[in-house]
Protein backbone atom coordinates (compact mmCIF):
# COMPACT_ATOMS: atom_id res chain seq x y z
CA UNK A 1 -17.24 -44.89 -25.01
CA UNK A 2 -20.44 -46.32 -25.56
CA UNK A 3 -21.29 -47.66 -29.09
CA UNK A 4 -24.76 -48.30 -30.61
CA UNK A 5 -24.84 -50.52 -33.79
CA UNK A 6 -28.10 -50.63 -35.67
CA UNK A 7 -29.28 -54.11 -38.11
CA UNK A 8 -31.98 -55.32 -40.04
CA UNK A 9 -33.06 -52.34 -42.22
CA UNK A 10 -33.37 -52.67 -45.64
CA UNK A 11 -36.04 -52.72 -48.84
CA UNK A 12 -39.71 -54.17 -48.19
CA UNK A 13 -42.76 -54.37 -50.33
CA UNK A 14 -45.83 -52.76 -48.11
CA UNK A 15 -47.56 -55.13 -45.93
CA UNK A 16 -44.20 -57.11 -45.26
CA UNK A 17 -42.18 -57.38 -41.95
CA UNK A 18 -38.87 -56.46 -40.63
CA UNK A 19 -36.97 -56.16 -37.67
CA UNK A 20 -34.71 -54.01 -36.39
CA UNK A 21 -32.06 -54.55 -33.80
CA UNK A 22 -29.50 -52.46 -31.86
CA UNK A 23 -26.59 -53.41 -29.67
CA UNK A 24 -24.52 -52.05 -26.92
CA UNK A 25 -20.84 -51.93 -27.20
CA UNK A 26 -17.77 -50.72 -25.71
CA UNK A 27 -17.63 -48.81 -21.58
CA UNK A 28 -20.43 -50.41 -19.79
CA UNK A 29 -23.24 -48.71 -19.42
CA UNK A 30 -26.98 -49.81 -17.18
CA UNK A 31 -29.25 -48.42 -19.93
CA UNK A 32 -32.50 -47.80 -17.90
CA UNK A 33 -34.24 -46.67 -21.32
CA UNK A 34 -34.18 -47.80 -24.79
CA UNK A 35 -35.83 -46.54 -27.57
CA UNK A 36 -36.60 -45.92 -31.54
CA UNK A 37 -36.84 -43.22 -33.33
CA UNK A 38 -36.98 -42.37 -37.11
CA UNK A 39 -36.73 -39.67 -39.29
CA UNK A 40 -38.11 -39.33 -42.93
CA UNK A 41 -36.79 -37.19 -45.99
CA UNK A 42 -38.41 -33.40 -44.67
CA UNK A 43 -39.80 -34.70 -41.44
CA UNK A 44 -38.36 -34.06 -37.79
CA UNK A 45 -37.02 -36.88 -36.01
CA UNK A 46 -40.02 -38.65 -34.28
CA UNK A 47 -40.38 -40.89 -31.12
CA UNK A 48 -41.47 -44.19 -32.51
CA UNK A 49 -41.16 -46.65 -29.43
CA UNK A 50 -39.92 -46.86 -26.20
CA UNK A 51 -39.24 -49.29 -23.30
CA UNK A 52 -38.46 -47.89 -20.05
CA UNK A 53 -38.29 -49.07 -16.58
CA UNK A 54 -39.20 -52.85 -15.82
CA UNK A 55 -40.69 -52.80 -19.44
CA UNK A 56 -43.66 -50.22 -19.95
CA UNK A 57 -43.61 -49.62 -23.64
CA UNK A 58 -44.61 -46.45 -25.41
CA UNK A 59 -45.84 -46.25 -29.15
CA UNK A 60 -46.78 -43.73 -31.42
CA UNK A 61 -49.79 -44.16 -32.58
CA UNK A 62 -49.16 -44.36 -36.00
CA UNK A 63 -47.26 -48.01 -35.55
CA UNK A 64 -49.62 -49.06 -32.83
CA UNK A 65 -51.19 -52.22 -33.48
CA UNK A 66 -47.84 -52.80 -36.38
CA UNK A 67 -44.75 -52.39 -34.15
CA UNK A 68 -43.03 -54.02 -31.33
CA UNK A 69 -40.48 -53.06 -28.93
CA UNK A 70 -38.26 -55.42 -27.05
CA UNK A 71 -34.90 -55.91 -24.85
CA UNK A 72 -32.98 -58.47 -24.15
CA UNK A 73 -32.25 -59.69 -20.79
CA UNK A 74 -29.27 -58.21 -20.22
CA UNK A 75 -30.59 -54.66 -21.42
CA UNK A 76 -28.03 -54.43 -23.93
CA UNK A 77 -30.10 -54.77 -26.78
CA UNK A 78 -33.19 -53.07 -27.84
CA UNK A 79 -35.20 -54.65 -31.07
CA UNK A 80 -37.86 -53.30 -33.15
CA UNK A 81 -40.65 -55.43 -35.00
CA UNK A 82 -42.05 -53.92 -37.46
CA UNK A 83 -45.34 -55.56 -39.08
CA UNK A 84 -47.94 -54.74 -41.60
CA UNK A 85 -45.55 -52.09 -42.95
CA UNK A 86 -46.46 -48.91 -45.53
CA UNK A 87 -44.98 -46.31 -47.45
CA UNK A 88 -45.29 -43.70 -44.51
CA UNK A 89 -43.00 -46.02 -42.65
CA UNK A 90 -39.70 -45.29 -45.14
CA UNK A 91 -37.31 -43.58 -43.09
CA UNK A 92 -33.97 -43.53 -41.17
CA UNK A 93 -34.69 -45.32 -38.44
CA UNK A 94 -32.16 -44.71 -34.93
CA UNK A 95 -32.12 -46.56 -31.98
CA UNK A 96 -31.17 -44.71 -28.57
CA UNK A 97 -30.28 -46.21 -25.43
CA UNK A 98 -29.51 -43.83 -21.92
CA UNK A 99 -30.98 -43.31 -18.56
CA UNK A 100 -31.99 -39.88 -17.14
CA UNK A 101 -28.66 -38.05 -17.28
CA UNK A 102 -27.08 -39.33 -20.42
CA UNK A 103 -28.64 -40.52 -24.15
CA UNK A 104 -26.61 -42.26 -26.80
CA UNK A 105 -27.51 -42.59 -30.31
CA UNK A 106 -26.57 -45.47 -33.21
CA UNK A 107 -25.80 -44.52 -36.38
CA UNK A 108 -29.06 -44.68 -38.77
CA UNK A 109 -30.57 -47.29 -40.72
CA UNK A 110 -32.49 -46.78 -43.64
CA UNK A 111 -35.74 -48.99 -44.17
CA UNK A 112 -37.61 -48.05 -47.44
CA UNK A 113 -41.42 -49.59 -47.77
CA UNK A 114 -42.31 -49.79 -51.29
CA UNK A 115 -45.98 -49.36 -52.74
């Protein structure tokens, strides 16, 4: 079974910084895409980032410019810079990691921008 642990989240004051980082555990897995999503109180889940394929990125544009995506070498960890952060960014924020034919999700971790 294939395990996704999220880190990082927490409480920031708007304009700050944090990052976010997820790692592979457990059955081996090639993970040929990686990405972040989030979900706010109300709101549908949303596609944040992605990385796919020998690195093309994806961002919505509401964190362009602010966020970051990034893997490690071995493609077992996908990370999540967040800069220049607001109000609108407070949400659960999940990490997902799969290829074509199967997606596996982390658990959630809450990052709350205060005014």
């Amino acid at each position: 079974q294939v395990r996704l642990v999220e880190s990082g989240g927490g409480l920031v004051q708007a304009g700050g910084s944090l990052r976010l980082s997820c790692a592979a555990s457990g059955r081996s897995f090639a993970f040929s895409a990686m990405a972040w999503y989030r979900q706010a109180p109300g709101k549908e889940r949303e596609l944040v980032a992605s990385i796919v394929g020998g690195g093309i990125t994806n961002y919505a544009d509401s964190v362009k410019g602010r966020f970051t995506i990034s893997r490690d070498r071995a493609m077992q960890t996908v990370n999540l810079q967040m800069n220049a952060l607001n109000p609108e960014d407070t949400a659960v924020y999940y990490c997902q990691m799969g290829s074509s034919a199967y997606k596996f999700w982390g658990q959630g971790i809450q990052v709350t921008v205060s005014s």
